[in-house]
N, C-alpha and C. Protein backbone atom coordinates (compact mmCIF):
# COMPACT_ATOMS: atom_id res chain seq x y z
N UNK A 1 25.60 -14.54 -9.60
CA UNK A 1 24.83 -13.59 -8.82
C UNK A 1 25.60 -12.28 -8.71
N UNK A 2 24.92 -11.39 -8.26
CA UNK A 2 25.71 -9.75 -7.86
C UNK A 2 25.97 -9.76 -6.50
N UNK A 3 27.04 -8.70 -6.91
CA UNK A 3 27.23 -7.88 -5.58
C UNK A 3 26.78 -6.59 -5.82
N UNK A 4 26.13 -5.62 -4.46
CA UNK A 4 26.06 -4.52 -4.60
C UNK A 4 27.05 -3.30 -3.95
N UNK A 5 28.05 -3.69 -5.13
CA UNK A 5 29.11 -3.05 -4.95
C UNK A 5 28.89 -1.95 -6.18
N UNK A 6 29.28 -0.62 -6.22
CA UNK A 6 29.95 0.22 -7.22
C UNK A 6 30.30 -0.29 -8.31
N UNK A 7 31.82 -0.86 -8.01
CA UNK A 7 32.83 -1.52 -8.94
C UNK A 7 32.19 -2.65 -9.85
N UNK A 8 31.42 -3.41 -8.69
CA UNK A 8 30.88 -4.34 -9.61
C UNK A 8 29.98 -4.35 -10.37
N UNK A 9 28.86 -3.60 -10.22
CA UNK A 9 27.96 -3.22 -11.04
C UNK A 9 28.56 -2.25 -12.03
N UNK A 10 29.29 -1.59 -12.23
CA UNK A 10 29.93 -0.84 -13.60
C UNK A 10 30.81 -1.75 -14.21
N UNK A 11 31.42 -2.79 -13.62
CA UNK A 11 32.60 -3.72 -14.87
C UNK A 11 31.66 -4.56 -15.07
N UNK A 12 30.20 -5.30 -15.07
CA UNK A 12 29.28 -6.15 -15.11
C UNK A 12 28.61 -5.97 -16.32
N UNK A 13 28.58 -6.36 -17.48
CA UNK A 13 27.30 -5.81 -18.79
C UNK A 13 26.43 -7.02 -18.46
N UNK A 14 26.65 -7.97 -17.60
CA UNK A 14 25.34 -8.83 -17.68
C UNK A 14 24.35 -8.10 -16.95
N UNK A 15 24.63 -6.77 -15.93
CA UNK A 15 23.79 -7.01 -15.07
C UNK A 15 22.51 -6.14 -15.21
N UNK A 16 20.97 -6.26 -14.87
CA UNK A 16 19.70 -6.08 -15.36
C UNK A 16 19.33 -4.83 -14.93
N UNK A 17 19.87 -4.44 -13.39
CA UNK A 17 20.14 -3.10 -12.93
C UNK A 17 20.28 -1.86 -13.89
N UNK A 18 19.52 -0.70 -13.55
CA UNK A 18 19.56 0.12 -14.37
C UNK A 18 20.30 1.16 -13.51
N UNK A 19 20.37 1.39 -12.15
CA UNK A 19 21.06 2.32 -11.19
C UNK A 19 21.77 1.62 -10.33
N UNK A 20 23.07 1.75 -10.26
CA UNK A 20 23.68 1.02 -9.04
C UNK A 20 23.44 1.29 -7.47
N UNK A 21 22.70 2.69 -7.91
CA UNK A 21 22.25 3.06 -6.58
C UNK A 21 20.84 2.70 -6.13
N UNK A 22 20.35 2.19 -6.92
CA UNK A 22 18.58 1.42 -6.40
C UNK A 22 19.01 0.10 -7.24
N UNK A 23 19.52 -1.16 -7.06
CA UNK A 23 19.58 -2.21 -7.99
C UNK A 23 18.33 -2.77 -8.29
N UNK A 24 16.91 -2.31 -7.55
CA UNK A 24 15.55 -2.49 -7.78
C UNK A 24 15.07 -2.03 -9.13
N UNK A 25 15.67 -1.41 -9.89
CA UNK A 25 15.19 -0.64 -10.51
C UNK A 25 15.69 -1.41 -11.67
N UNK A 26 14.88 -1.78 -12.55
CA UNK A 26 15.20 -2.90 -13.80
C UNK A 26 14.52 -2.21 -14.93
N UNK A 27 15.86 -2.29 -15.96
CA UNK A 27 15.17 -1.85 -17.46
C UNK A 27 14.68 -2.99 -18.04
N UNK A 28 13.56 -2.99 -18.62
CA UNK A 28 12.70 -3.85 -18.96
C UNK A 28 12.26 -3.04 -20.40
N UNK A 29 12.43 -1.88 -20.97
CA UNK A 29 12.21 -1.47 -21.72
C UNK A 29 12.06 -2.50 -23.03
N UNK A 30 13.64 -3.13 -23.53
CA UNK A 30 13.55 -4.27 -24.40
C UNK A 30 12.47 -4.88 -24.54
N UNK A 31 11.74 -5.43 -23.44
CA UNK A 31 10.47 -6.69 -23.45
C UNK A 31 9.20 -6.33 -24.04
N UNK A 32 9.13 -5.19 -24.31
CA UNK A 32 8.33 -4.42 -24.89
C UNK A 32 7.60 -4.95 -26.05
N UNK A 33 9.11 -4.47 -26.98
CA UNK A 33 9.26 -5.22 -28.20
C UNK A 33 8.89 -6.29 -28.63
N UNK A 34 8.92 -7.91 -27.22
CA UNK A 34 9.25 -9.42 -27.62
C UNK A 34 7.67 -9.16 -28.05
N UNK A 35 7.88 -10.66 -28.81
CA UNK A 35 6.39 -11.26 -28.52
C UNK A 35 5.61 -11.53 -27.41
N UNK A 36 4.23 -11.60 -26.66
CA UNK A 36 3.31 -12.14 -26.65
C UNK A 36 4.05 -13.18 -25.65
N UNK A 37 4.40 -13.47 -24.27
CA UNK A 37 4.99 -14.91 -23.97
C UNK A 37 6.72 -14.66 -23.75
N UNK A 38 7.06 -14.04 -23.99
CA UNK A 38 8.29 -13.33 -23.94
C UNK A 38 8.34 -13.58 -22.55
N UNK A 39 9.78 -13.97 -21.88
CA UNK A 39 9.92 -14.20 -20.48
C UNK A 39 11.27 -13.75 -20.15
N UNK A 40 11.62 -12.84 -19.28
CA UNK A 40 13.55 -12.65 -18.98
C UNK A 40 13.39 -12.58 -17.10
N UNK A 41 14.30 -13.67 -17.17
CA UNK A 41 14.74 -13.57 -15.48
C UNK A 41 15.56 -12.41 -15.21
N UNK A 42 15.53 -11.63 -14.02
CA UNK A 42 16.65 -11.14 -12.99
C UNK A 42 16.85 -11.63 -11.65
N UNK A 43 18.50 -12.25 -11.59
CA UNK A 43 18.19 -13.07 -10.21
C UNK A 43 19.12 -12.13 -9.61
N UNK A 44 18.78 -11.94 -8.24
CA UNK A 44 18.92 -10.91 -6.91
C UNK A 44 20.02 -11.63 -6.28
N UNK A 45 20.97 -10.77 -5.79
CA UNK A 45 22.02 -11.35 -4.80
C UNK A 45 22.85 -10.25 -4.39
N UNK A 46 22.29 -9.20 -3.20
CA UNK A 46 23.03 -8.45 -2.84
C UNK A 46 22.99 -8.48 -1.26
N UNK A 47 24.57 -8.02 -0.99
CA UNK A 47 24.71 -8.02 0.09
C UNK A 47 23.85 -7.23 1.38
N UNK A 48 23.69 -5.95 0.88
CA UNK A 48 22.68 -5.23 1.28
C UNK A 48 22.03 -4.25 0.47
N UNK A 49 21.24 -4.15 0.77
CA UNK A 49 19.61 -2.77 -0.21
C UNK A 49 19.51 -2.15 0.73
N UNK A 50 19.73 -0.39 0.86
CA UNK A 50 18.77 0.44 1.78
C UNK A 50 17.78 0.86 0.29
N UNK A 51 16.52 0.60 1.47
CA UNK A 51 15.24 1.12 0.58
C UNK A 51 14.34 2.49 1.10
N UNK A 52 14.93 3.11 0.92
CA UNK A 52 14.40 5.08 1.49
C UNK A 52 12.68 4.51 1.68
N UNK A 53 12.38 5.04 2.72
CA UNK A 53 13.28 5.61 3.75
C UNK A 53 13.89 5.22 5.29
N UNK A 54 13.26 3.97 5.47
CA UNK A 54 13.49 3.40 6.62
C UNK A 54 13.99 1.60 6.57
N UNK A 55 14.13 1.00 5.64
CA UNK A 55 14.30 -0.30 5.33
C UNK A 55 15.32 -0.81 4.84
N UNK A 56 16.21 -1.41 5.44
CA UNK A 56 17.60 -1.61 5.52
C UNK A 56 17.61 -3.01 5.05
N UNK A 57 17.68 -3.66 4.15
CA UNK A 57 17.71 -5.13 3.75
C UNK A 57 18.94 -6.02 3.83
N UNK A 58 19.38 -6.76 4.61
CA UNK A 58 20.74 -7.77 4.05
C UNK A 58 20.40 -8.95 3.37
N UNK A 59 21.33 -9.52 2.79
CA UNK A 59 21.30 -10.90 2.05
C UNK A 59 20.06 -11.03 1.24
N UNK A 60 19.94 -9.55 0.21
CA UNK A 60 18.61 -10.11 -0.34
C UNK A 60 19.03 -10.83 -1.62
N UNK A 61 18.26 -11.91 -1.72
CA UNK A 61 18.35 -12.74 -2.92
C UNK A 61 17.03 -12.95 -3.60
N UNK A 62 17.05 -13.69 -4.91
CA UNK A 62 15.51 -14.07 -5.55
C UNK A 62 15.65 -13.89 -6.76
N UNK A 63 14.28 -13.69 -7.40
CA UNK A 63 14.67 -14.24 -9.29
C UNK A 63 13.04 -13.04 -9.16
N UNK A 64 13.24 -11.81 -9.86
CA UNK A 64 12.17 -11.61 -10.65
C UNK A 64 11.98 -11.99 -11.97
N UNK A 65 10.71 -12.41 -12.76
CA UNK A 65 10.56 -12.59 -14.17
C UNK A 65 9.62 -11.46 -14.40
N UNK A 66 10.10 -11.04 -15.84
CA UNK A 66 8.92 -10.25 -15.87
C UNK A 66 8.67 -10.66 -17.56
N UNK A 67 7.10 -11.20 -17.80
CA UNK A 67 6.85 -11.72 -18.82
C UNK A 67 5.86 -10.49 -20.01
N UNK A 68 6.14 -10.86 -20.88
CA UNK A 68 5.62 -9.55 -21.54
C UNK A 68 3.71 -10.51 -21.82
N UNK A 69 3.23 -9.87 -21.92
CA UNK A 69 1.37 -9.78 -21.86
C UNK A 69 0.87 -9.22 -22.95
N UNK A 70 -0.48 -9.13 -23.60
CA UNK A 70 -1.33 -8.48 -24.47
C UNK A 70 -1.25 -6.93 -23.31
N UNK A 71 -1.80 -6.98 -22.50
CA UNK A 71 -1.71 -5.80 -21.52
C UNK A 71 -0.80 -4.95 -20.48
N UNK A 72 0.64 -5.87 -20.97
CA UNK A 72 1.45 -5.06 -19.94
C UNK A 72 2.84 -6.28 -19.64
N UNK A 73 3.65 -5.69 -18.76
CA UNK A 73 4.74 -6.94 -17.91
C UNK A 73 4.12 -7.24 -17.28
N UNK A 74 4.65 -8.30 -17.19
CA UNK A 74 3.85 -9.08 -16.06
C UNK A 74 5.37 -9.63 -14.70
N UNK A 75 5.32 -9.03 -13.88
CA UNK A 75 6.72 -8.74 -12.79
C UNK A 75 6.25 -9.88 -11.70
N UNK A 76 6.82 -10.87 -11.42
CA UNK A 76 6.83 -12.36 -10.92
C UNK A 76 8.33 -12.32 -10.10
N UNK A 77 7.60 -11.84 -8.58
CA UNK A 77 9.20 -11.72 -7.52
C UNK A 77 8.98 -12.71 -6.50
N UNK A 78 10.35 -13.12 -6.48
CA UNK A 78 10.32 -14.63 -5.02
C UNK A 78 11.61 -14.05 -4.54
N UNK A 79 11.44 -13.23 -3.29
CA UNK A 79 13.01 -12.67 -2.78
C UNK A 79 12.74 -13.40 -1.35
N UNK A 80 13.96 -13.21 -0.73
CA UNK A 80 14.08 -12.71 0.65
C UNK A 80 15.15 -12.58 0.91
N UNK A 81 15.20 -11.63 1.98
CA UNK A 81 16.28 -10.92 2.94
C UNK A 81 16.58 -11.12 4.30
N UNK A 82 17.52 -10.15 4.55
CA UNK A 82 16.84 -10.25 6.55
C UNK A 82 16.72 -8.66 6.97
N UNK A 83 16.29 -8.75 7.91
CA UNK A 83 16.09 -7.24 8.37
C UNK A 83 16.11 -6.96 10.04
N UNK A 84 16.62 -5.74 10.17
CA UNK A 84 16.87 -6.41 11.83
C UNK A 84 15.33 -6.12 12.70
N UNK A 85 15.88 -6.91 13.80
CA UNK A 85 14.61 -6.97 14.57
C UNK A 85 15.29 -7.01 16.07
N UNK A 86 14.16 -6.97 16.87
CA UNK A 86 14.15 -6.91 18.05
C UNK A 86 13.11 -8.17 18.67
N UNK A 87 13.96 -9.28 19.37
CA UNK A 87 12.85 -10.24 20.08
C UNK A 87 12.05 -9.71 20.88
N UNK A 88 10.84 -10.54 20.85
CA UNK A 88 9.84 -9.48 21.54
C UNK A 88 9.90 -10.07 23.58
N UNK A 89 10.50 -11.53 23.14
CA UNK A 89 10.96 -11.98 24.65
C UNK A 89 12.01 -11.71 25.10
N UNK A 90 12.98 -11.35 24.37
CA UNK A 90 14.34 -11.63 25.33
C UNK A 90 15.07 -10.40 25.30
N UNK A 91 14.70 -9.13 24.26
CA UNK A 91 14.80 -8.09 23.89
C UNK A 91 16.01 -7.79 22.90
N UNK A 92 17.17 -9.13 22.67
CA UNK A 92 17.77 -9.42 22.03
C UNK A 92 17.80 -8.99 20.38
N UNK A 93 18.62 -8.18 20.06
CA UNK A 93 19.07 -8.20 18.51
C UNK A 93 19.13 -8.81 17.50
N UNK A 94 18.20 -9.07 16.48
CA UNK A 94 18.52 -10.39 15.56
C UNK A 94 18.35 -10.35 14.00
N UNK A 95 19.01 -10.67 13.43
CA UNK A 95 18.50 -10.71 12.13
C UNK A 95 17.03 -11.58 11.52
N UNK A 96 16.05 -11.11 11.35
CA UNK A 96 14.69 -11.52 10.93
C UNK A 96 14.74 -11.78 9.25
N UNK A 97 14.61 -13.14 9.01
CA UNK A 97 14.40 -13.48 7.66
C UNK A 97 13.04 -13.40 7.19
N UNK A 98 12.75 -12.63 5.86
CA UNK A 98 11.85 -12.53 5.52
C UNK A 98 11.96 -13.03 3.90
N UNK A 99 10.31 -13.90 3.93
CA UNK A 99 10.18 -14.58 2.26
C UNK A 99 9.38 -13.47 1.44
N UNK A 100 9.06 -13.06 0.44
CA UNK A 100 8.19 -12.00 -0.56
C UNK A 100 7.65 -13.06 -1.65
N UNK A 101 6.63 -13.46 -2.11
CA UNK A 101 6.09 -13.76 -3.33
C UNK A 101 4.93 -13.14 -3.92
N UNK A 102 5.37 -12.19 -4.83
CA UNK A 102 4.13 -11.85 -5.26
C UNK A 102 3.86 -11.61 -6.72
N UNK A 103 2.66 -10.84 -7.62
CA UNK A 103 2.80 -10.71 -9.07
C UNK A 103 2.10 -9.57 -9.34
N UNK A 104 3.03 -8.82 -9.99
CA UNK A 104 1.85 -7.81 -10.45
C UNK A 104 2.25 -7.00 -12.15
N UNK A 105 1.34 -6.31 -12.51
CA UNK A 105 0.75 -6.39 -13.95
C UNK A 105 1.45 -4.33 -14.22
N UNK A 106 2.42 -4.96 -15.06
CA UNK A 106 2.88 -2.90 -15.20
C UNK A 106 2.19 -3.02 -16.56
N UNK A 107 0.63 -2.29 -16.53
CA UNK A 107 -0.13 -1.69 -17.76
C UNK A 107 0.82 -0.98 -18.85
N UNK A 108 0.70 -1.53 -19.84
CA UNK A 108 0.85 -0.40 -21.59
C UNK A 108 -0.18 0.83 -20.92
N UNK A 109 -1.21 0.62 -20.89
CA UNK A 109 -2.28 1.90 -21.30
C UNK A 109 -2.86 2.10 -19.61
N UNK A 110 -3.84 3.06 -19.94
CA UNK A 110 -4.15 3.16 -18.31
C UNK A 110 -5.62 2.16 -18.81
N UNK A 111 -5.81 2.26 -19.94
CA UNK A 111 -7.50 1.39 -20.19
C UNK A 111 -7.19 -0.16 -19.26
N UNK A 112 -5.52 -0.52 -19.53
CA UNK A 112 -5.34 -2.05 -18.82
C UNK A 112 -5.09 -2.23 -17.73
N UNK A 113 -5.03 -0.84 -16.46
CA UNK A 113 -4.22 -0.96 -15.57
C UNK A 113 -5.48 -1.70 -14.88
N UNK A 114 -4.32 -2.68 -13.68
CA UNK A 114 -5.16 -3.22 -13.05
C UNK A 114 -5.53 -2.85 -11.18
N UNK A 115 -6.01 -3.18 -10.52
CA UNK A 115 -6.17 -2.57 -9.48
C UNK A 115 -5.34 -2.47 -8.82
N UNK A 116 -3.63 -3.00 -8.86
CA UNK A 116 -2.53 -2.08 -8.30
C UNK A 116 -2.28 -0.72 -8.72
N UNK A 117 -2.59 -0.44 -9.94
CA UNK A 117 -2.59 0.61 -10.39
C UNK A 117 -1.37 1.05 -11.15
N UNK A 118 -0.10 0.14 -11.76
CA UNK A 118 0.52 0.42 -12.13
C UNK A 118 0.96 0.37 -13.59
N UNK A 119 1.29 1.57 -13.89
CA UNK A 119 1.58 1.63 -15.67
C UNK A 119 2.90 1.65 -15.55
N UNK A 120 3.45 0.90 -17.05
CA UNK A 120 4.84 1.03 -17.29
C UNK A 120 5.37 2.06 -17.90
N UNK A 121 6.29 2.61 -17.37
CA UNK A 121 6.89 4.41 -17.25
C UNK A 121 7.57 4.07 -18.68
N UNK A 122 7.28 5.71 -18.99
CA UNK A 122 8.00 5.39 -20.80
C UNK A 122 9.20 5.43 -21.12
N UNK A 123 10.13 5.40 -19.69
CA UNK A 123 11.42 5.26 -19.40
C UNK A 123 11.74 3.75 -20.07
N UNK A 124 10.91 3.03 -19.46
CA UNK A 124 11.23 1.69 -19.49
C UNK A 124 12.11 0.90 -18.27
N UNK A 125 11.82 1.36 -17.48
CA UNK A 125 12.13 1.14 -16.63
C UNK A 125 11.08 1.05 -15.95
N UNK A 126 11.03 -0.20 -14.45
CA UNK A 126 10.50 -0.42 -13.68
C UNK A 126 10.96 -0.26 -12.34
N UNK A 127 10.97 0.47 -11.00
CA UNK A 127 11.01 0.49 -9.89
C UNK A 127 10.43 -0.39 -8.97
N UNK A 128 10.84 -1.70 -8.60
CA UNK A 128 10.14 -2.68 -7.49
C UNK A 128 10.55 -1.96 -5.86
N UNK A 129 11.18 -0.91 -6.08
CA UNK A 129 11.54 -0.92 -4.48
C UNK A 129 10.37 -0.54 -3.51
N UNK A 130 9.76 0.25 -3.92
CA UNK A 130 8.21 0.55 -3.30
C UNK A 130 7.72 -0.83 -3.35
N UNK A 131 7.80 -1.37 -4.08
CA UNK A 131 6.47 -2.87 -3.44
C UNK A 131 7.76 -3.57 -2.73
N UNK A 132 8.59 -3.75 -3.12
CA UNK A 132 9.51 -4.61 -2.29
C UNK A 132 9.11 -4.10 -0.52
N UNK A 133 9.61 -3.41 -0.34
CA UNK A 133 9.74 -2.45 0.72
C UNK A 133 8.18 -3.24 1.30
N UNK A 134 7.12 -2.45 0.72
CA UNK A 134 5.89 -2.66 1.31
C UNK A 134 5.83 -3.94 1.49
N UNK A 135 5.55 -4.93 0.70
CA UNK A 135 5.59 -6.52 1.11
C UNK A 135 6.65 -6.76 1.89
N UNK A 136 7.92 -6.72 2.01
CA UNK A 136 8.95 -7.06 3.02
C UNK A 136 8.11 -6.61 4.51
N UNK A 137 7.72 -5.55 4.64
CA UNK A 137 7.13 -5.03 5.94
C UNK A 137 5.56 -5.52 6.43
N UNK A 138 5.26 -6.46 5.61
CA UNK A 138 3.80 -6.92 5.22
C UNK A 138 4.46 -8.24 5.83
N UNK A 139 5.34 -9.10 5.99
CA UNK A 139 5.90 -10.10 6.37
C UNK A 139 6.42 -10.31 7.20
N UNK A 140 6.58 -8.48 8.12
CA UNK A 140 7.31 -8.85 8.77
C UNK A 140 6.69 -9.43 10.48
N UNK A 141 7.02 -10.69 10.87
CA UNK A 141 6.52 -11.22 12.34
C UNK A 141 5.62 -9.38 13.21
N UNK A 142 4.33 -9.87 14.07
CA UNK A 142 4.17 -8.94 14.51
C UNK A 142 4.94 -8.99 16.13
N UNK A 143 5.19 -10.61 16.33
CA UNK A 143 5.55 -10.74 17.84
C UNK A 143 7.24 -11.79 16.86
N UNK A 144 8.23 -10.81 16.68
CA UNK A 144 9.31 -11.74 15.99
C UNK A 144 9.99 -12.35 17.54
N UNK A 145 10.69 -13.45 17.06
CA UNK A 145 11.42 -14.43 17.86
C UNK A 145 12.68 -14.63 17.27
N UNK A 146 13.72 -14.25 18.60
CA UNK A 146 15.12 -14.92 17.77
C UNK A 146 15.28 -15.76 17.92
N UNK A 147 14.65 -16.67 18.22
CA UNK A 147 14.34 -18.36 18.23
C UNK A 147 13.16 -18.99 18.33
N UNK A 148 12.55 -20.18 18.13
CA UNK A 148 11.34 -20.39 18.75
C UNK A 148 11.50 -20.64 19.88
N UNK A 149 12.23 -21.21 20.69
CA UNK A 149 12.10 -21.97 22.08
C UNK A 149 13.13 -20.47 22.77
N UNK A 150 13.21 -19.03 22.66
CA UNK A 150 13.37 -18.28 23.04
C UNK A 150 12.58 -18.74 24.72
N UNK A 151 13.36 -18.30 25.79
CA UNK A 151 12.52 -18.23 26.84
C UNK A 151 13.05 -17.18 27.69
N UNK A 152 13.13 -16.20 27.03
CA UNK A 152 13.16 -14.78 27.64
C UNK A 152 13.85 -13.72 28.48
N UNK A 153 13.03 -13.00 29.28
CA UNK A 153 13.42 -12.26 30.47
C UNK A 153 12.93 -12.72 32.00
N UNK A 154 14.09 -13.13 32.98
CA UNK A 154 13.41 -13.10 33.86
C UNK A 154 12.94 -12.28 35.01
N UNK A 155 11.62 -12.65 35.00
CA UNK A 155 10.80 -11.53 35.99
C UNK A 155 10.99 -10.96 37.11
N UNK A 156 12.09 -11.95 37.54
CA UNK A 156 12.18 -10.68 38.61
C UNK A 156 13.24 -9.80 38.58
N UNK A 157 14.64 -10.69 38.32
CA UNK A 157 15.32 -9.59 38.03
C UNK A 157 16.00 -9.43 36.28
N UNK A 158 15.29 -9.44 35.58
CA UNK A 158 15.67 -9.51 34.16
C UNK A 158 16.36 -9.88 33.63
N UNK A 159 17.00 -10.57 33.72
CA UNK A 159 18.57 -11.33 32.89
C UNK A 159 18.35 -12.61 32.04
N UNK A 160 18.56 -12.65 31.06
CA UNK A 160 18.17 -13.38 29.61
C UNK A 160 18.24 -14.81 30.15
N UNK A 161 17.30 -15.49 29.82
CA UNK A 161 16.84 -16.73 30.43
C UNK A 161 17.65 -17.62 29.22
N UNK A 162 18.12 -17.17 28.15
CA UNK A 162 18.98 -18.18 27.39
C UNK A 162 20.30 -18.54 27.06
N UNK A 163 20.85 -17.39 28.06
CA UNK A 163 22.03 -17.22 28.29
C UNK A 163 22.85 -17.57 29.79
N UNK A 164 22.14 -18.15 30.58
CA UNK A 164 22.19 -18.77 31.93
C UNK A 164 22.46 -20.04 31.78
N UNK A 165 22.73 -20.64 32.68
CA UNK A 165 22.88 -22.47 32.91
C UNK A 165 22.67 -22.65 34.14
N UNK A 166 22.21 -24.02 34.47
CA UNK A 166 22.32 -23.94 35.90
C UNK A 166 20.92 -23.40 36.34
N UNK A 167 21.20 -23.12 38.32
CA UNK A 167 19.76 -22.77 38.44
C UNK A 167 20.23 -21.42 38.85
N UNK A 168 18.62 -20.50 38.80
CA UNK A 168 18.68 -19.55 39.24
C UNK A 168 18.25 -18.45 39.84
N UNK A 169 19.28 -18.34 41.02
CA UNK A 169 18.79 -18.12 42.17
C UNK A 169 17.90 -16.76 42.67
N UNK A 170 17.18 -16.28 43.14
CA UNK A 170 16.59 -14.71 43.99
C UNK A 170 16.73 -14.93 45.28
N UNK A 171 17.59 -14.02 46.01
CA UNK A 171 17.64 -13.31 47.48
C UNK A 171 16.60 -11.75 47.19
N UNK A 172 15.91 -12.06 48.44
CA UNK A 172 16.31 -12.80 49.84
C UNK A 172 14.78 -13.83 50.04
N UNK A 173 14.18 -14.01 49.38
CA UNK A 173 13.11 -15.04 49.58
C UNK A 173 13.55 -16.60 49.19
N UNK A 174 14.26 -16.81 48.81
CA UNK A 174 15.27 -17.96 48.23
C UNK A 174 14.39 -18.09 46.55
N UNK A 175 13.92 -17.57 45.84
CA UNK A 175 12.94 -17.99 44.92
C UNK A 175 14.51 -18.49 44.10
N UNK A 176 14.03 -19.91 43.37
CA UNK A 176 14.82 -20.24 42.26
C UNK A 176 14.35 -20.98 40.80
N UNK A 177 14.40 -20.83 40.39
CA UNK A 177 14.09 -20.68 38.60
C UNK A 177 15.19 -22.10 38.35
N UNK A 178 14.68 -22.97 37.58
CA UNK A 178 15.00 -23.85 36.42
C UNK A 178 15.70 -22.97 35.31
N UNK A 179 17.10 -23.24 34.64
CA UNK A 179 17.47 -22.84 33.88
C UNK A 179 17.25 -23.76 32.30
């Protein structure tokens, strides 16, 4: 697997990366060429991805394939990362894991493009960070939890209900809470 390090991506000739500074960005140009059925993995393993302009990724891992077609690549991604979040109960800091599976079709011609709309640049190169990005944020929880059995803030005087033991107490009405 990679790191997305500098160093390592320049002493690396295995690696599929075409910019060390977007490792999203895969020359695929070669596949062009194959036959019909033609298949090449790139498997993902970086420590962190910023994806301009707001999406900060850690631990993203995964395997794109991208298979060559009568009409185009065909780009086959199974990642995930984490990304930070905010519990929506306890207001707590957390890293949010997120899964991505999806497929889509980079057209030869515009006659083949399909309703993503994407043609393959005559670079030869492909950019996933725009769909990455978008599906990562397409996944992401609308009410996230840094746990399931999270049990929150308490109401009266706010102090993290999962970080207590014991019972607990409110003056001056005596109210007391189960920890």
């Amino acid at each position: 697997m990679f790191a997305c390090s500098q160093d390592s991506l320049v002493e690396s000739s295995r690696l599929p990366v075409a910019d060390f500074r977007n490792p999203l960005l895969l020359n695929v140009g070669f596949i062009i060429h194959e036959t019909i059925g033609y298949s090449r993995d790139f498997p993902f393993d970086f420590d962190s991805v910023a994806i301009p302009p707001d999406t900060n990724l850690s631990n993203l891992s995964g395997l794109v394939r991208i298979t060559r077609t009568a009409q185009g690549l065909l780009a086959q991604v199974k990642m995930q990362a984490y990304l930070p979040a905010e519990c929506v109960r306890c207001l707590t800091d957390f890293s949010q894991l997120l899964q991505i599976d999806f497929t889509d079709l980079y057209a030869f011609t515009k006659k083949t493009v399909t309703e993503s709309g994407l043609l393959l640049p005559d670079s030869g190169k492909i950019d996933l960070a725009p769909i990455v990005r978008d599906e990562m944020l397409l996944a992401f929880p609308i009410s996230p939890l840094c746990r399931p059995d999270c049990r929150g803030l308490c109401p009266i005087c706010g102090e993290n209900l999962n970080e207590l033991t014991g019972v607990h107490e409110h003056l001056p009405d005596g109210s007391a809470q189960d920890s």
